[in-house]
N, C-alpha and C. Protein backbone atom coordinates (compact mmCIF):
# COMPACT_ATOMS: atom_id res chain seq x y z
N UNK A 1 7.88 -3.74 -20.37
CA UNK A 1 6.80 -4.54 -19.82
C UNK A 1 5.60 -3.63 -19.56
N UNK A 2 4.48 -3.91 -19.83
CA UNK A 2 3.42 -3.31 -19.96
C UNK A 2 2.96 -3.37 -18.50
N UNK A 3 2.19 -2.69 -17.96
CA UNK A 3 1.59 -1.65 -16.77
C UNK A 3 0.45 -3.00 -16.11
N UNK A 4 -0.21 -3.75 -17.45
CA UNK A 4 -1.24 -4.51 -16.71
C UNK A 4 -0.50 -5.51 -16.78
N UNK A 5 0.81 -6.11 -17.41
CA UNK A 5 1.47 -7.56 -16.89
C UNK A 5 1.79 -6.98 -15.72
N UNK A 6 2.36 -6.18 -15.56
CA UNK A 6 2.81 -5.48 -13.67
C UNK A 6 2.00 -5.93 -12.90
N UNK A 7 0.67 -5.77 -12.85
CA UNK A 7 -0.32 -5.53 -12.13
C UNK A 7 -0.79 -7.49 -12.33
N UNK A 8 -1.11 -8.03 -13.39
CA UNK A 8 -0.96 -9.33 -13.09
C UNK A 8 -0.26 -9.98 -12.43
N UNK A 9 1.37 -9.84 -12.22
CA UNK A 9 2.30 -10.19 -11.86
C UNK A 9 1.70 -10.14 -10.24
N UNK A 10 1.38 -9.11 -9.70
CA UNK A 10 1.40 -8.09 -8.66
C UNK A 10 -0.12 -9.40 -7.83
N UNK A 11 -1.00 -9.42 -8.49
CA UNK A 11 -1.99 -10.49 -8.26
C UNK A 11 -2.05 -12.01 -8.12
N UNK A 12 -0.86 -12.08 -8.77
CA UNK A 12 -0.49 -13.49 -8.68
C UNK A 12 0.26 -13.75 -7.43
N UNK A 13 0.57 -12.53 -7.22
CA UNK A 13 1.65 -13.17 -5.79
C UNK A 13 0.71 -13.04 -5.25
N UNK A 14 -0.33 -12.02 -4.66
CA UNK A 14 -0.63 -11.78 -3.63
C UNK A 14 -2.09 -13.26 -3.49
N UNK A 15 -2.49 -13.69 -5.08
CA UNK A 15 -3.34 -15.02 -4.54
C UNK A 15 -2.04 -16.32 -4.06
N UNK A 16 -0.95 -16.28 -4.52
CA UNK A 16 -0.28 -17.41 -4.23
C UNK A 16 0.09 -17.50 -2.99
N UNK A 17 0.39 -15.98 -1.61
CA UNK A 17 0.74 -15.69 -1.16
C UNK A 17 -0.86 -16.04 0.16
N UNK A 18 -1.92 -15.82 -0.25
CA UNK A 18 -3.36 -16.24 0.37
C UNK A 18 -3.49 -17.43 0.50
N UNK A 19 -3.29 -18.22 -1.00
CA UNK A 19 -3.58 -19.29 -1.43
C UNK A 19 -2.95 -20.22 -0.54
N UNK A 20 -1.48 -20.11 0.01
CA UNK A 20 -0.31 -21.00 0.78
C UNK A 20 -1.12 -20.85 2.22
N UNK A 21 -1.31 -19.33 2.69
CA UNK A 21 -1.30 -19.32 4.05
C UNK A 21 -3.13 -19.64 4.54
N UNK A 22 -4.00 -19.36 3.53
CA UNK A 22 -5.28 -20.24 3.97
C UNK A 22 -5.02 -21.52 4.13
N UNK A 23 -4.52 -22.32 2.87
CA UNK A 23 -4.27 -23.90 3.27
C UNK A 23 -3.80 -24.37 4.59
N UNK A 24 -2.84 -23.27 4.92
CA UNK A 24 -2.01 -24.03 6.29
C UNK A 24 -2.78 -24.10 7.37
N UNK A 25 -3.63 -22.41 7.52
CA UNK A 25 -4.88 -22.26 8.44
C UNK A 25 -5.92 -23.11 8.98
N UNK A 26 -6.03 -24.14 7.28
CA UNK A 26 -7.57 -24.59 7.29
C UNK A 26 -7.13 -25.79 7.98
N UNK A 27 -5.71 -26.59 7.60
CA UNK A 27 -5.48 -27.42 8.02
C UNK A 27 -4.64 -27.62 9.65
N UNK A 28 -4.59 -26.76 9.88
CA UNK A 28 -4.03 -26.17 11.51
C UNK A 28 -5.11 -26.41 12.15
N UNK A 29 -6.54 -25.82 11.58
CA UNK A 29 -7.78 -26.08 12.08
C UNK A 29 -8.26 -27.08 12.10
N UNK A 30 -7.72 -28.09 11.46
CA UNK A 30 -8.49 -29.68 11.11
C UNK A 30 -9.73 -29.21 10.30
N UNK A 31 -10.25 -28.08 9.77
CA UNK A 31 -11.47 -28.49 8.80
C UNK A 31 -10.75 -29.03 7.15
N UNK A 32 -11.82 -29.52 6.67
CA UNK A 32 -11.66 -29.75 5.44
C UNK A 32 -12.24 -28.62 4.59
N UNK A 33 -12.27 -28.50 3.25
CA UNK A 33 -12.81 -27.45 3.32
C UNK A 33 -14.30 -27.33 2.58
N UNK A 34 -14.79 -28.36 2.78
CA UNK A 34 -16.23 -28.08 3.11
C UNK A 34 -17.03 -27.66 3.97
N UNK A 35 -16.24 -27.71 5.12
CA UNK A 35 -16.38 -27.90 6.42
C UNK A 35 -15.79 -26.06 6.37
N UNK A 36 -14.84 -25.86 6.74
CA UNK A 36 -14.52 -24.27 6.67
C UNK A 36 -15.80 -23.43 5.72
N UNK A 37 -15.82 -24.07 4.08
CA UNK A 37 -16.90 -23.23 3.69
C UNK A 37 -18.21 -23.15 4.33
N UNK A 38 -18.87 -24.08 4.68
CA UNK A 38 -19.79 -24.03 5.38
C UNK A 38 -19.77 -23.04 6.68
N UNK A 39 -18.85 -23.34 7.88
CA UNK A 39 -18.84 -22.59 8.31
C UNK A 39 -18.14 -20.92 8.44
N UNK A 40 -18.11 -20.59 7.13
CA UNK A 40 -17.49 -19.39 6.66
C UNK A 40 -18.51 -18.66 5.87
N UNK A 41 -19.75 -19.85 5.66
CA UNK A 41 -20.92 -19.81 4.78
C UNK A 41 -20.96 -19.49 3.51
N UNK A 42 -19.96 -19.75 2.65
CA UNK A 42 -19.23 -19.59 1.42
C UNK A 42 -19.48 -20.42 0.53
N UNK A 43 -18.99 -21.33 1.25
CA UNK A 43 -19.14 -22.70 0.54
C UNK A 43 -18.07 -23.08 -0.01
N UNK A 44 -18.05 -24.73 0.07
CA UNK A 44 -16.50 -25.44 -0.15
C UNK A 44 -15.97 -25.51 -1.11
N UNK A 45 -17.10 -24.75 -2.31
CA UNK A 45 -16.20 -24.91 -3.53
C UNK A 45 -15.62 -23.39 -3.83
N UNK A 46 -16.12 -22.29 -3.05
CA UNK A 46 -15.11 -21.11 -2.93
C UNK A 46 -14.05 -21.28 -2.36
N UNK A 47 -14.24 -22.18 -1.07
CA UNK A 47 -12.80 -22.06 -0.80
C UNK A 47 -11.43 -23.14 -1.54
N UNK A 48 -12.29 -23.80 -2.22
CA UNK A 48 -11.33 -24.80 -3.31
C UNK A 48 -10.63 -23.74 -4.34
N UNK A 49 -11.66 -22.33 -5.00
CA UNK A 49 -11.17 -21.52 -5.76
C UNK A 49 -10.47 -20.97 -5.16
N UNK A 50 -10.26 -20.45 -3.75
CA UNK A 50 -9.15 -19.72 -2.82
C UNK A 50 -8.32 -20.38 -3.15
N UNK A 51 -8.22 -21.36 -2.20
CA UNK A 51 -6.47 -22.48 -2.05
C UNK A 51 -6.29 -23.06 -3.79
N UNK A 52 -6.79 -22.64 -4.92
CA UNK A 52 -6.14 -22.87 -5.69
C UNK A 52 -5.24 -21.82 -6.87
N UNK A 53 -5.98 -20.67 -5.76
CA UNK A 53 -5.27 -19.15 -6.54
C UNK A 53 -6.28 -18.70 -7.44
N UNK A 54 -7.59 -19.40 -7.92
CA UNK A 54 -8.30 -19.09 -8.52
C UNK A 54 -9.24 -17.82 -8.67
N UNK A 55 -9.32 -17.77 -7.24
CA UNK A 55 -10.34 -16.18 -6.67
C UNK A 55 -9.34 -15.55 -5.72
N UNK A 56 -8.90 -14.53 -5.55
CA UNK A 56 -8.61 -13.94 -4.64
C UNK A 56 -10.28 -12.95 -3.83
N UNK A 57 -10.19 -13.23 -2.49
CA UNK A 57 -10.79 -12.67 -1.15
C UNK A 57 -11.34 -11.04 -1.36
N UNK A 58 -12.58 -11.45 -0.92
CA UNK A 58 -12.99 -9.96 -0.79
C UNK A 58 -12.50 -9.97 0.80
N UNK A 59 -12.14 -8.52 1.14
CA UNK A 59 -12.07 -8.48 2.64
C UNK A 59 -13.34 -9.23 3.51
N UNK A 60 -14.35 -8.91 3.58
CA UNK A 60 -15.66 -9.78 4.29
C UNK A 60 -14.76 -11.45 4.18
N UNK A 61 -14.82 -12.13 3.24
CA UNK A 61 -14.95 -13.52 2.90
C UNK A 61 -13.63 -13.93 3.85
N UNK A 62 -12.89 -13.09 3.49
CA UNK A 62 -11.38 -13.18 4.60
C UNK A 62 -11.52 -13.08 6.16
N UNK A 63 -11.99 -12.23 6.62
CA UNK A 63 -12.85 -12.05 7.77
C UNK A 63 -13.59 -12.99 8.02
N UNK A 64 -14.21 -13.71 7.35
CA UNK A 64 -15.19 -14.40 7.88
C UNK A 64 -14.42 -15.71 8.10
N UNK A 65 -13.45 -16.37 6.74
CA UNK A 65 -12.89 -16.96 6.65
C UNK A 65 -11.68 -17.38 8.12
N UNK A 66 -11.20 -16.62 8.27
CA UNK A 66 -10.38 -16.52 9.55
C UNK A 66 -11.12 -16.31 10.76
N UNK A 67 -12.41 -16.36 10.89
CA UNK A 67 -13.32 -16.31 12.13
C UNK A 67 -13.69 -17.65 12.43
N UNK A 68 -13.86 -18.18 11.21
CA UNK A 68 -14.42 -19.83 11.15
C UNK A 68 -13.13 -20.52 11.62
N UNK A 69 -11.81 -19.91 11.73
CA UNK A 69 -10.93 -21.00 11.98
C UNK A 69 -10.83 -20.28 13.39
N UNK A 70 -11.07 -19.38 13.47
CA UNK A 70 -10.16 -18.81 15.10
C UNK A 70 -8.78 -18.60 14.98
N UNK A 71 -8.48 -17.76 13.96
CA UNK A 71 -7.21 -17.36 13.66
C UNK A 71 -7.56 -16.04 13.13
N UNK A 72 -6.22 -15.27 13.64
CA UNK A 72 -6.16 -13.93 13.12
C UNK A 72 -6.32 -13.44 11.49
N UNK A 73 -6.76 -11.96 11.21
CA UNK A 73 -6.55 -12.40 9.71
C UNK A 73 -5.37 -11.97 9.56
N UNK A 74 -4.52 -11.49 9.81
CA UNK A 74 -3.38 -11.18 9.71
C UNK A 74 -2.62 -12.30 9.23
N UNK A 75 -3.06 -13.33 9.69
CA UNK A 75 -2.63 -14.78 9.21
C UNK A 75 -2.52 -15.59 8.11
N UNK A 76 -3.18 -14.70 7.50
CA UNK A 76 -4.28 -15.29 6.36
C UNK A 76 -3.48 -14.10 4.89
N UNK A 77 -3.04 -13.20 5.35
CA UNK A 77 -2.19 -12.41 4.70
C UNK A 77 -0.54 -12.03 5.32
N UNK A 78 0.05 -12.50 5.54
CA UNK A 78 0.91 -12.93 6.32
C UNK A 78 1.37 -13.06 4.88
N UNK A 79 3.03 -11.71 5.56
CA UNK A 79 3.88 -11.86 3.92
C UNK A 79 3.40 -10.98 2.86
N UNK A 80 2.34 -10.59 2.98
CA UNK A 80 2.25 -9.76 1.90
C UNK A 80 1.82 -8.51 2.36
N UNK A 81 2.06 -7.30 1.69
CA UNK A 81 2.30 -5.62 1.77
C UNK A 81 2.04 -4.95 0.27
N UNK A 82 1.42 -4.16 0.71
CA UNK A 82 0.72 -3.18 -0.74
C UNK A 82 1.69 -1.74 -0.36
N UNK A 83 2.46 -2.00 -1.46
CA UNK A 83 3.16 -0.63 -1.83
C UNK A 83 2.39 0.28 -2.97
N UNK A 84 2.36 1.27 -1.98
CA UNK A 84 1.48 2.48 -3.41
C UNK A 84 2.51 3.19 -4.29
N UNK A 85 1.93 3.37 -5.20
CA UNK A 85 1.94 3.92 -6.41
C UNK A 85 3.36 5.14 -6.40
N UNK A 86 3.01 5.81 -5.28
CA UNK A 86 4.04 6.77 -4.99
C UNK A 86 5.66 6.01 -4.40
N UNK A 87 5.51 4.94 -3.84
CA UNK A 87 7.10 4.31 -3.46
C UNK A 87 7.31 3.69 -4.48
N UNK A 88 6.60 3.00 -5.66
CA UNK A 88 7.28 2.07 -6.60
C UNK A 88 7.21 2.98 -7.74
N UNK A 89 8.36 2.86 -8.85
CA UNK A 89 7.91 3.16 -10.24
C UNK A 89 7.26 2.99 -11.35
N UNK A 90 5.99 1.35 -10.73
CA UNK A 90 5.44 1.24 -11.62
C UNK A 90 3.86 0.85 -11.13
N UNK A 91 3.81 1.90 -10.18
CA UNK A 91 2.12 1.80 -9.78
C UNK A 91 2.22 1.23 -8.56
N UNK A 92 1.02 1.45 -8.00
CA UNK A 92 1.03 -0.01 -6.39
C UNK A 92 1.04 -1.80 -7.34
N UNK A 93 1.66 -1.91 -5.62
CA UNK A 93 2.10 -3.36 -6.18
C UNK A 93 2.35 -3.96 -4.81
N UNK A 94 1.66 -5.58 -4.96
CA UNK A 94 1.87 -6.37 -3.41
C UNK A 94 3.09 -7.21 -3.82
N UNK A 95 3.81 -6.62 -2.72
CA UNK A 95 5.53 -7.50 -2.09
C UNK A 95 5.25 -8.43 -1.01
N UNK A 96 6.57 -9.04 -0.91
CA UNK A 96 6.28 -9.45 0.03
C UNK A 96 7.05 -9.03 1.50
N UNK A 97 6.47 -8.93 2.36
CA UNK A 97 6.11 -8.01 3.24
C UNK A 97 7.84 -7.73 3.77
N UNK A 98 8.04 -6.51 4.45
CA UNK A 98 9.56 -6.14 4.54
C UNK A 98 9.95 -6.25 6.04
N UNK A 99 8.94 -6.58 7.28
CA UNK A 99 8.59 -6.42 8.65
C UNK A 99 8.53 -7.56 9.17
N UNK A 100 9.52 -8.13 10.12
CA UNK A 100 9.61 -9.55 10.03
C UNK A 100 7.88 -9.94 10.72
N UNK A 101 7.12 -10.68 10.51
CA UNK A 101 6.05 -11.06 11.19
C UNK A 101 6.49 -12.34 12.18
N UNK A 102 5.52 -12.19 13.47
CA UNK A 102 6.09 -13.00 14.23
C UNK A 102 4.89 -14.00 14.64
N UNK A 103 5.05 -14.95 14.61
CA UNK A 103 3.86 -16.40 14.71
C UNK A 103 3.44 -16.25 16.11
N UNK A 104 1.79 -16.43 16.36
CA UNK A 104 1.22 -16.36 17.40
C UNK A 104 0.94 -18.19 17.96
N UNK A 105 0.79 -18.21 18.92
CA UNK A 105 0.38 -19.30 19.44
C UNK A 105 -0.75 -20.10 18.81
């Protein structure tokens, strides 16, 4: 298996892994997500490309994203862990996370 299917592989979890735990966020929050983009100032059709795995998050947009709901970002990546290059044999790569995480109020 080639180095960049790895690394696709490796991206796909980590948007599917965003993609699940923004949705739950936005809707924990009651916005819709026009309403989140707006106030994330993004706009609702970025966050349609989020929750559909389409874009994965610059850190800022994530940040901002989880400010507009009043949720941690930790939340928002919840489950997922970047192993470098040196622990795996085939480069860094996002798992899912090995540390049980524990749900905040």
């Amino acid at each position: 298996m080639s180095a960049h299917r790895l690394r696709t592989s490796s991206r796909e979890f980590f948007g599917e892994r965003f993609r699940d735990n923004l949705s739950s966020a936005r809707r924990r929050s009651g916005l819709t997500q026009e309403e989140l983009g707006a106030k994330a100032g993004i706009g609702g059709h970025m966050v349609r490309l989020l929750e559909s795995g389409d874009r994965s998050p610059q850190l800022e947009t994530a940040l901002r994203l989880a400010d507009s709901m009043d949720e941690p970002l930790d939340r928002l990546v919840l489950d997922i862990e970047w192993l470098p290059a040196e622990l795996v044999t085939r480069g860094g790569d996002y798992v899912r996370a090995r540390r049980p995480h524990t749900a905040r109020p």
